[in-house]
Protein backbone atom coordinates (compact mmCIF):
# COMPACT_ATOMS: atom_id res chain seq x y z
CA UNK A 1 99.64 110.08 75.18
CA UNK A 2 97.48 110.97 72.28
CA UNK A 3 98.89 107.97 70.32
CA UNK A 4 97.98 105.45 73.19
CA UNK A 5 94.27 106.96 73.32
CA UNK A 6 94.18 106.27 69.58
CA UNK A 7 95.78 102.68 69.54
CA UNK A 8 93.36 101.66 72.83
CA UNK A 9 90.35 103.08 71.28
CA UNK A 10 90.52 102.09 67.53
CA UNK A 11 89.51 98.15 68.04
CA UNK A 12 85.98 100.51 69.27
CA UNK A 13 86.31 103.25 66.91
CA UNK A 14 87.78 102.33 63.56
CA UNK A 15 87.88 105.62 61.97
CA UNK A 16 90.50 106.47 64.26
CA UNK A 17 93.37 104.12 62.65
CA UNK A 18 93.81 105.89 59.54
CA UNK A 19 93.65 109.99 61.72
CA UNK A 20 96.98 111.57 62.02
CA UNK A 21 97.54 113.92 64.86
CA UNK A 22 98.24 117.32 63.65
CA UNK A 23 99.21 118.79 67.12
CA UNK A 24 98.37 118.53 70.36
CA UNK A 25 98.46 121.13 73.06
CA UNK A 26 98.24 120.53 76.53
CA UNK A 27 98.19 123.48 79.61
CA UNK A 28 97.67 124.27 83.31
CA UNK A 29 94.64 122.73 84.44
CA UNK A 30 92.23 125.40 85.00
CA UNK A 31 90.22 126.86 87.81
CA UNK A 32 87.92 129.20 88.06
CA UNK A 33 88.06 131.80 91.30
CA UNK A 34 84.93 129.54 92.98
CA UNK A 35 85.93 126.20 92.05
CA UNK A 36 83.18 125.77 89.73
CA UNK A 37 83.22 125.38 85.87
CA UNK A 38 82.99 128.79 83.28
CA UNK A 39 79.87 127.94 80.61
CA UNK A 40 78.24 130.02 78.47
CA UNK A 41 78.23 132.52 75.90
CA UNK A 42 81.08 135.09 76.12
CA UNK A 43 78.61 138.37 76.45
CA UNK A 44 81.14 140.83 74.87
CA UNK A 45 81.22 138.53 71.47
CA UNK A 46 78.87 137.26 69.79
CA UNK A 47 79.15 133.63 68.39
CA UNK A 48 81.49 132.56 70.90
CA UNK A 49 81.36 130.17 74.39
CA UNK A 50 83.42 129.54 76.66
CA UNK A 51 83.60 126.20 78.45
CA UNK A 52 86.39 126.44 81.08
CA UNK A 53 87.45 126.29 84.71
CA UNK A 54 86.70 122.26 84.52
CA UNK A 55 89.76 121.36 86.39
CA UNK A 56 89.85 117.81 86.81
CA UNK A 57 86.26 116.88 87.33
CA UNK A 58 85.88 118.52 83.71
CA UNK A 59 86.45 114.64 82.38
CA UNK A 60 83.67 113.89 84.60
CA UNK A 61 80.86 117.03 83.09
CA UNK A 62 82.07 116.96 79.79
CA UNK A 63 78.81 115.52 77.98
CA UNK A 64 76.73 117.88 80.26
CA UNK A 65 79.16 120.66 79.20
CA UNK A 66 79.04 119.50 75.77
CA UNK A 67 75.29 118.81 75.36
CA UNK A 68 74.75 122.29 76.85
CA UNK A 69 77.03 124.03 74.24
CA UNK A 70 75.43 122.78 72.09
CA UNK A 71 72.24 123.30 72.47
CA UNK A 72 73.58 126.67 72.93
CA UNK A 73 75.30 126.95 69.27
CA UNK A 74 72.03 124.82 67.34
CA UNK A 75 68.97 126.14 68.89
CA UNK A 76 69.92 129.42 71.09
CA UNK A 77 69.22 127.24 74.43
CA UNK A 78 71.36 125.05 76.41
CA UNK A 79 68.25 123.06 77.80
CA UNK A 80 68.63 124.09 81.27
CA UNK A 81 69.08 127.24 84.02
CA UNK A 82 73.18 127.41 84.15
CA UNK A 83 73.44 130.59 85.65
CA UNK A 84 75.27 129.09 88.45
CA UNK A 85 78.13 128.54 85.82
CA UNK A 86 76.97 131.49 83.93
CA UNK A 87 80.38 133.64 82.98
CA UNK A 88 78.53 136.71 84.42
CA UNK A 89 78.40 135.87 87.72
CA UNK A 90 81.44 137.44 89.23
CA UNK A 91 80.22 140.70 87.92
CA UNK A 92 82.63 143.74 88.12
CA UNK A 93 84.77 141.26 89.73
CA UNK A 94 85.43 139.55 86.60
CA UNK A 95 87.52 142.45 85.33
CA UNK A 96 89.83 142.83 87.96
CA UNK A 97 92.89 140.24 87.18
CA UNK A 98 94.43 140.72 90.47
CA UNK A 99 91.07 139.39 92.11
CA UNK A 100 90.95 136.73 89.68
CA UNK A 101 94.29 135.40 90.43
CA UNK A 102 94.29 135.96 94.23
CA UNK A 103 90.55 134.18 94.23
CA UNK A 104 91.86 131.35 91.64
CA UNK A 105 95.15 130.92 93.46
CA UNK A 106 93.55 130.27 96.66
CA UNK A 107 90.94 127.85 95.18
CA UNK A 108 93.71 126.00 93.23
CA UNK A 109 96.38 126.06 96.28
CA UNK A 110 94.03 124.04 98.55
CA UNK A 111 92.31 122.52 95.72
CA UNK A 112 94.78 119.22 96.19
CA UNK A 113 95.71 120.17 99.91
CA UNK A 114 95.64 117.15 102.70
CA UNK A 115 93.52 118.71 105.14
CA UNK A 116 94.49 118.97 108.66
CA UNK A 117 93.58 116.33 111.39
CA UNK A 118 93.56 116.82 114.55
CA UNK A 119 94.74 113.83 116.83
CA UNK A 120 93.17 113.05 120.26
C-alpha cells in the first residue's frame, strides 16, 4: 500500500523516489467514546499531544488537526477554541477503562450500522 502511495505520488513529489520505507504500522481505526476526534496536549505530560479518535473522517481533518498541533508545539496556541475535542472533556470519566470501552464500543458498533427503515 505504502509502495503504491509512493509510485502514484512521485511524478508530483520527486523527493519521494529515492525514500525507502523503514516500516509501516497500521491498527484498529480509532474512536473516541463520543464519536468525535482526541486533540490536544496530554495534561499529565508535558511536551506531548495527542491527536486521535479520527476514525475515518480523520483523512478528511487532518490539515485542521495538523495546523492545530502545530500551532500548539511552535507558538503555545493552536489558533482556535478546541475544547470540544479537548482530551479533558470526559473528566473523571476518562479514567475509568470499562466506561471507555463500553462508551467506544457502542459508538464504533453502530458507527457503520445500516439503520433501520421502516416500510409502509
Amino acid at each position: 500500500m505504502m509502495e503504491e502511495a509512493k509510485r502514484r505520488l512521485a511524478p508530483i513529489f520527486p523527493v519521494l523516489e529515492g525514500l525507502k520505507t523503514a516500516a509501516y504500522k497500521r491498527g484498529l481505526t480509532t474512536f473516541a467514546p463520543d464519536g468525535v476526534y482526541l486533540v490536544g496536549p496530554v495534561p499529565q505530560v508535558e511536551g506531548l499531544f495527542a491527536a486521535t479518535g479520527c476514525a475515518a473522517p480523520g483523512i478528511a481533518g487532518s490539515a485542521a488537526v495538523g495546523s492545530w498541533l502545530a500551532g500548539w508545539i511552535a507558538r503555545g496556541d493552536p489558533g482556535e477554541d478546541l475544547s470540544s475535542v479537548g482530551l479533558e472533556r470526559f473528566g473523571e470519566k476518562a479514567s475509568d477503562r470499562g466506561w471507555i470501552r463500553r462508551e467506544g464500543g457502542a459508538f464504533y458498533g453502530g458507527y457503520y450500522g445500516i439503520p433501520a427503515m421502516s416500510v409502509t
